[in-house]
C-alpha atoms as a PDB file:
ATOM      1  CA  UNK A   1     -31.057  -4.419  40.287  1.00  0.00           C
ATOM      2  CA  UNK A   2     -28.207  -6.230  38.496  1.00  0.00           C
ATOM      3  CA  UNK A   3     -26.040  -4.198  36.255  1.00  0.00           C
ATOM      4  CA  UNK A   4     -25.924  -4.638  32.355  1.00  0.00           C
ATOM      5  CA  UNK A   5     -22.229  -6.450  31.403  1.00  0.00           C
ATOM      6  CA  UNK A   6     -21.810  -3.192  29.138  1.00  0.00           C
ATOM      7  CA  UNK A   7     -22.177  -1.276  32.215  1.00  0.00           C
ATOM      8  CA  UNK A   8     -20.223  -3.093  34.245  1.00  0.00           C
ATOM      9  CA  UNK A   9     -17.283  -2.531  31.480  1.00  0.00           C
ATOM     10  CA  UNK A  10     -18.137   1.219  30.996  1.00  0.00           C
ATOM     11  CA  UNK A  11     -17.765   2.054  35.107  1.00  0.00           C
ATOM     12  CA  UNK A  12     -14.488  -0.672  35.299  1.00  0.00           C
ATOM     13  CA  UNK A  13     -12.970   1.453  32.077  1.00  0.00           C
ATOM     14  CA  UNK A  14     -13.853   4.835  33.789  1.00  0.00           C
ATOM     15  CA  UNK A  15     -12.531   3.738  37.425  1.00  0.00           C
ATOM     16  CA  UNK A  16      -9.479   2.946  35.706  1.00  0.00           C
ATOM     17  CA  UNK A  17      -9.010   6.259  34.038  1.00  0.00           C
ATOM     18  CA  UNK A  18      -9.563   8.184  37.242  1.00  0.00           C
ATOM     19  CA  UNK A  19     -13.375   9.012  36.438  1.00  0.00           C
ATOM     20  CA  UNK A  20     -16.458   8.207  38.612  1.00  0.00           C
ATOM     21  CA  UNK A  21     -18.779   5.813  37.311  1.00  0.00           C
ATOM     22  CA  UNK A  22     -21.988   7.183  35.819  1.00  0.00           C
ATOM     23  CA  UNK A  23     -25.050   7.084  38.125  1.00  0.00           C
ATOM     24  CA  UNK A  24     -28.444   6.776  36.398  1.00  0.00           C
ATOM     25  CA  UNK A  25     -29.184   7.272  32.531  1.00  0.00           C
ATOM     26  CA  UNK A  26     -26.527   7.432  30.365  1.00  0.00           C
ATOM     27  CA  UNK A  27     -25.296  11.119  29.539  1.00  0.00           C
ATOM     28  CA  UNK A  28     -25.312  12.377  25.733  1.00  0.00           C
ATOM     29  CA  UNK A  29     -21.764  11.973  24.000  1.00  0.00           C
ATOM     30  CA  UNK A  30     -20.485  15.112  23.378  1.00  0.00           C
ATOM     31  CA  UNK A  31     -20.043  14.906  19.327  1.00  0.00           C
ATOM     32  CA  UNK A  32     -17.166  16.546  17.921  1.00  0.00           C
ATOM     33  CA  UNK A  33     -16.921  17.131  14.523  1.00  0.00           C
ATOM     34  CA  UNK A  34     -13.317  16.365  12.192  1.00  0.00           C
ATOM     35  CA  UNK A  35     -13.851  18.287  10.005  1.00  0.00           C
ATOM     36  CA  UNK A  36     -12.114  22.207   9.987  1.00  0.00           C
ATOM     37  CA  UNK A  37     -14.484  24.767   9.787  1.00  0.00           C
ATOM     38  CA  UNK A  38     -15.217  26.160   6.544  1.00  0.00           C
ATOM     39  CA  UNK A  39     -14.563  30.328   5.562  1.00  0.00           C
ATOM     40  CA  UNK A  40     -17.696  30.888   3.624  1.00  0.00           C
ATOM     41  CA  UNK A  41     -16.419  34.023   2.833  1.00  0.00           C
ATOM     42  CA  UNK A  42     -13.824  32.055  -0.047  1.00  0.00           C
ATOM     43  CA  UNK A  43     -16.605  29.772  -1.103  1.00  0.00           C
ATOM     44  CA  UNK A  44     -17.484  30.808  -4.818  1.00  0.00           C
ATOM     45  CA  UNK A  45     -14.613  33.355  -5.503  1.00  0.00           C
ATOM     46  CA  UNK A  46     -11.594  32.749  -7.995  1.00  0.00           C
ATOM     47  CA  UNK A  47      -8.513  31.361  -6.793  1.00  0.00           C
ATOM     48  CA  UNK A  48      -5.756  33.698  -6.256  1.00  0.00           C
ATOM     49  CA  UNK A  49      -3.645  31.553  -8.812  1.00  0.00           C
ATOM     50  CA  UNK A  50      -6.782  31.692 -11.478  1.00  0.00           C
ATOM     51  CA  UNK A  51      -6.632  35.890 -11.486  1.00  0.00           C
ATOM     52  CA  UNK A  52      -4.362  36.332 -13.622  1.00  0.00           C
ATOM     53  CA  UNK A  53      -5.134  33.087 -16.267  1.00  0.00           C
ATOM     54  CA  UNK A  54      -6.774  33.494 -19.046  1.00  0.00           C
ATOM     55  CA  UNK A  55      -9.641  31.553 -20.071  1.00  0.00           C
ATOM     56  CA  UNK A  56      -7.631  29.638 -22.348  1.00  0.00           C
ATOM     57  CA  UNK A  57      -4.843  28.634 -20.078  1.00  0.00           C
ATOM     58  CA  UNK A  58      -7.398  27.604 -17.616  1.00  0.00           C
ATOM     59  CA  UNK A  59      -8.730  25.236 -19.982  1.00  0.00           C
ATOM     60  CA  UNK A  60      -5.346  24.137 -20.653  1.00  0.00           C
ATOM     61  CA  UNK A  61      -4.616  23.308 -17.161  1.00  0.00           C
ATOM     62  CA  UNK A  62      -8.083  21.703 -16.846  1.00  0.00           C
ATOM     63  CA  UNK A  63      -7.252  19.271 -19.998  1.00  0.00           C
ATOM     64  CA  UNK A  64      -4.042  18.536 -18.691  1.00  0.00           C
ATOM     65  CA  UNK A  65      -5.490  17.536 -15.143  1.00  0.00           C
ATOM     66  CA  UNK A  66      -8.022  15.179 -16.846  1.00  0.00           C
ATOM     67  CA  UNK A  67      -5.555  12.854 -18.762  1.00  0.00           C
ATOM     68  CA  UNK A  68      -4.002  10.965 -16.163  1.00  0.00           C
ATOM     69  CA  UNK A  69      -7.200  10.175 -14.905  1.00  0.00           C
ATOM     70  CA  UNK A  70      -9.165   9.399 -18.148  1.00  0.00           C
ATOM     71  CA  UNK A  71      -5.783   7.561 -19.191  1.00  0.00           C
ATOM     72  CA  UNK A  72      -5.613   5.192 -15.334  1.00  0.00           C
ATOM     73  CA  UNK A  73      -9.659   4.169 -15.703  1.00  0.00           C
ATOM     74  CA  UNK A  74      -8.932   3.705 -19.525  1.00  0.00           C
ATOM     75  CA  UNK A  75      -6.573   0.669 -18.396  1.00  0.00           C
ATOM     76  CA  UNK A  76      -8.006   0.430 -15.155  1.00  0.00           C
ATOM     77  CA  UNK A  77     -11.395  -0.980 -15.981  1.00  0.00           C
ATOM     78  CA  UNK A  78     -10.743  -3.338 -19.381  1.00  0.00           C
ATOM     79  CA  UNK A  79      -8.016  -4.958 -16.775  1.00  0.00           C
ATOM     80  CA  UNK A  80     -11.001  -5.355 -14.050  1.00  0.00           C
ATOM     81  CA  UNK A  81     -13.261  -6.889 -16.814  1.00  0.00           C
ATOM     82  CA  UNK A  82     -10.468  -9.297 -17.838  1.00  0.00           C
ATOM     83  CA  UNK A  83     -10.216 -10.379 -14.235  1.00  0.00           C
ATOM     84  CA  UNK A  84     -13.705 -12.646 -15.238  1.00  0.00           C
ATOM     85  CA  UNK A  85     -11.452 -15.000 -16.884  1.00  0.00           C
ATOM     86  CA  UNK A  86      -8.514 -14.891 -15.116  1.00  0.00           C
ATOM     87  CA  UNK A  87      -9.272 -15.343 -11.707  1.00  0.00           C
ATOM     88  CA  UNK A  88     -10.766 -18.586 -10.120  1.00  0.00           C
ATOM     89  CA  UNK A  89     -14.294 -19.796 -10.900  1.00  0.00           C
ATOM     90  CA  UNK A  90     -15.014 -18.782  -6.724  1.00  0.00           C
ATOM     91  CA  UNK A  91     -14.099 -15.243  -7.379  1.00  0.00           C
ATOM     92  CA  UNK A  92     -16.653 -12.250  -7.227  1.00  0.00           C
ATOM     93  CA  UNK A  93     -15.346 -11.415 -10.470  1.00  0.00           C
ATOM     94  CA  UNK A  94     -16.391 -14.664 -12.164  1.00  0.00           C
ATOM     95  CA  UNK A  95     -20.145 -13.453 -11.707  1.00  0.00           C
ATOM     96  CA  UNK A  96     -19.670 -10.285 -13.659  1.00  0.00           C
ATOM     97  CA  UNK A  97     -22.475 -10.964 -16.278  1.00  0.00           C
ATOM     98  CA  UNK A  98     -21.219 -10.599 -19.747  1.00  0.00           C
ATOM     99  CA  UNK A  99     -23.148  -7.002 -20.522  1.00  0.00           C
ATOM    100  CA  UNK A 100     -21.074  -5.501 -17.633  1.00  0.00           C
ATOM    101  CA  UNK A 101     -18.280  -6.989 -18.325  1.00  0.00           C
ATOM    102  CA  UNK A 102     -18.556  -5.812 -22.304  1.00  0.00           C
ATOM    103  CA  UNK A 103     -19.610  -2.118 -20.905  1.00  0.00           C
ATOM    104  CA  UNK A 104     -16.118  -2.067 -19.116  1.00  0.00           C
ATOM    105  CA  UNK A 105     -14.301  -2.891 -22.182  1.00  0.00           C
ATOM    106  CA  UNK A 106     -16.096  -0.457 -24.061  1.00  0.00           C
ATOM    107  CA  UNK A 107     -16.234   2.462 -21.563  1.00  0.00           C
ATOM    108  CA  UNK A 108     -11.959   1.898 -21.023  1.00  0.00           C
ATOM    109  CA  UNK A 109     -11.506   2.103 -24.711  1.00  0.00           C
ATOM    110  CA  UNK A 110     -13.677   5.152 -25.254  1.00  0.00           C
ATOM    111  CA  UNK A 111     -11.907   6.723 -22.205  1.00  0.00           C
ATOM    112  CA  UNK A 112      -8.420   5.675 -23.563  1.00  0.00           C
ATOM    113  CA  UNK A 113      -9.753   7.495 -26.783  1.00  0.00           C
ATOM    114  CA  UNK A 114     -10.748  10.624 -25.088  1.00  0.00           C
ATOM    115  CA  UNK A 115      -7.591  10.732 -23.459  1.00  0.00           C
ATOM    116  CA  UNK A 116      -5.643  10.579 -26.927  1.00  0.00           C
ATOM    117  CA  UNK A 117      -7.708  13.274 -28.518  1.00  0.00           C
ATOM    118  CA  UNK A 118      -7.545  15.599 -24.994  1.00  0.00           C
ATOM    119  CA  UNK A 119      -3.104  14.756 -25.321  1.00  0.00           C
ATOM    120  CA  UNK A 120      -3.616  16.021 -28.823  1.00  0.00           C
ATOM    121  CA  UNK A 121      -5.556  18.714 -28.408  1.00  0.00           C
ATOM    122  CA  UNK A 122      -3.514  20.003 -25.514  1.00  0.00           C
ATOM    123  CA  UNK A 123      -0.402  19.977 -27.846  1.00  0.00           C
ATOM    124  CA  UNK A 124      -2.282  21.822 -30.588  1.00  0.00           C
ATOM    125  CA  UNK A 125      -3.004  24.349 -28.014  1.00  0.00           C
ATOM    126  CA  UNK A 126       0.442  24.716 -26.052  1.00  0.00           C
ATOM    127  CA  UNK A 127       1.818  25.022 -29.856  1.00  0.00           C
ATOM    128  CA  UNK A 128      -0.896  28.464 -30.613  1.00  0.00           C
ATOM    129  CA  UNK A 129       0.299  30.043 -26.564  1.00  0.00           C
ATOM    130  CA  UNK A 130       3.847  29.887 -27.876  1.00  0.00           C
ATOM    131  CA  UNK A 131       3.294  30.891 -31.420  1.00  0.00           C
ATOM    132  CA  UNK A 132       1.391  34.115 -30.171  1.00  0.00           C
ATOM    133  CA  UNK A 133       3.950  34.803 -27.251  1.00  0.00           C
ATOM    134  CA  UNK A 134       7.227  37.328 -28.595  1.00  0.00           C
ATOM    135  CA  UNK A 135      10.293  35.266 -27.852  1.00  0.00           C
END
């Protein structure tokens, strides 16, 4: 019986890394997963650096983690919908219809505008933990 070319390169790669070639049907690949296991004994707890935060500073630090991100896709996607007209009549972006294209522009400027008011209302709030704290 003549051997498949795939075989024929399987049994020349394993000859040449000092294995003997596989007789008969094909063994399972052992699988072997990346990933680390996980402790399911920390899933759903508090962190150790959330204990002692109140509820207000941990509102604080999740307004402050949001505006670099709401402020990045606030300029992010108007600058995607602008590539329409900018780039070359072959480009992917060319065939943006005009409704997606006006949803970007809107949903960067309401996210640009989120991010202003979530700046501002982090201030106001950094200005009441200092007021109440006894210099």
């Amino acid at each position: 019986m003549k051997q498949s070319p795939n075989k024929a390169a399987a049994d020349a790669l394993a000859a040449m890394m000092g294995e003997a070639p596989q007789v008969g049907a094909p063994a399972e690949p052992e699988v072997e997963s990346a990933a680390a296991p996980v402790d399911s004994s920390r899933l759903g707890r508090v962190r150790e650096s959330d204990r002692g935060m109140s509820t207000t500073q941990r509102s604080l630090r999740n307004k402050r983690t949001l505006i670099p991100i709401m402020l990045t896709l606030g300029v992010l996607l108007p600058a995607i919908a602008t590539l329409k007209w900018i780039l070359a009549e072959d480009s992917p972006f060319a065939a943006l219809p005009l409704g997606a294209v006006m949803a970007l522009l809107a949903i960067g400027a309401v996210l640009q505008a989120l991010a202003i008011l979530n700046m501002l209302h982090v201030r106001h709030l950094l200005q009441l933990t200092q007021t109440r704290r006894p210099s």
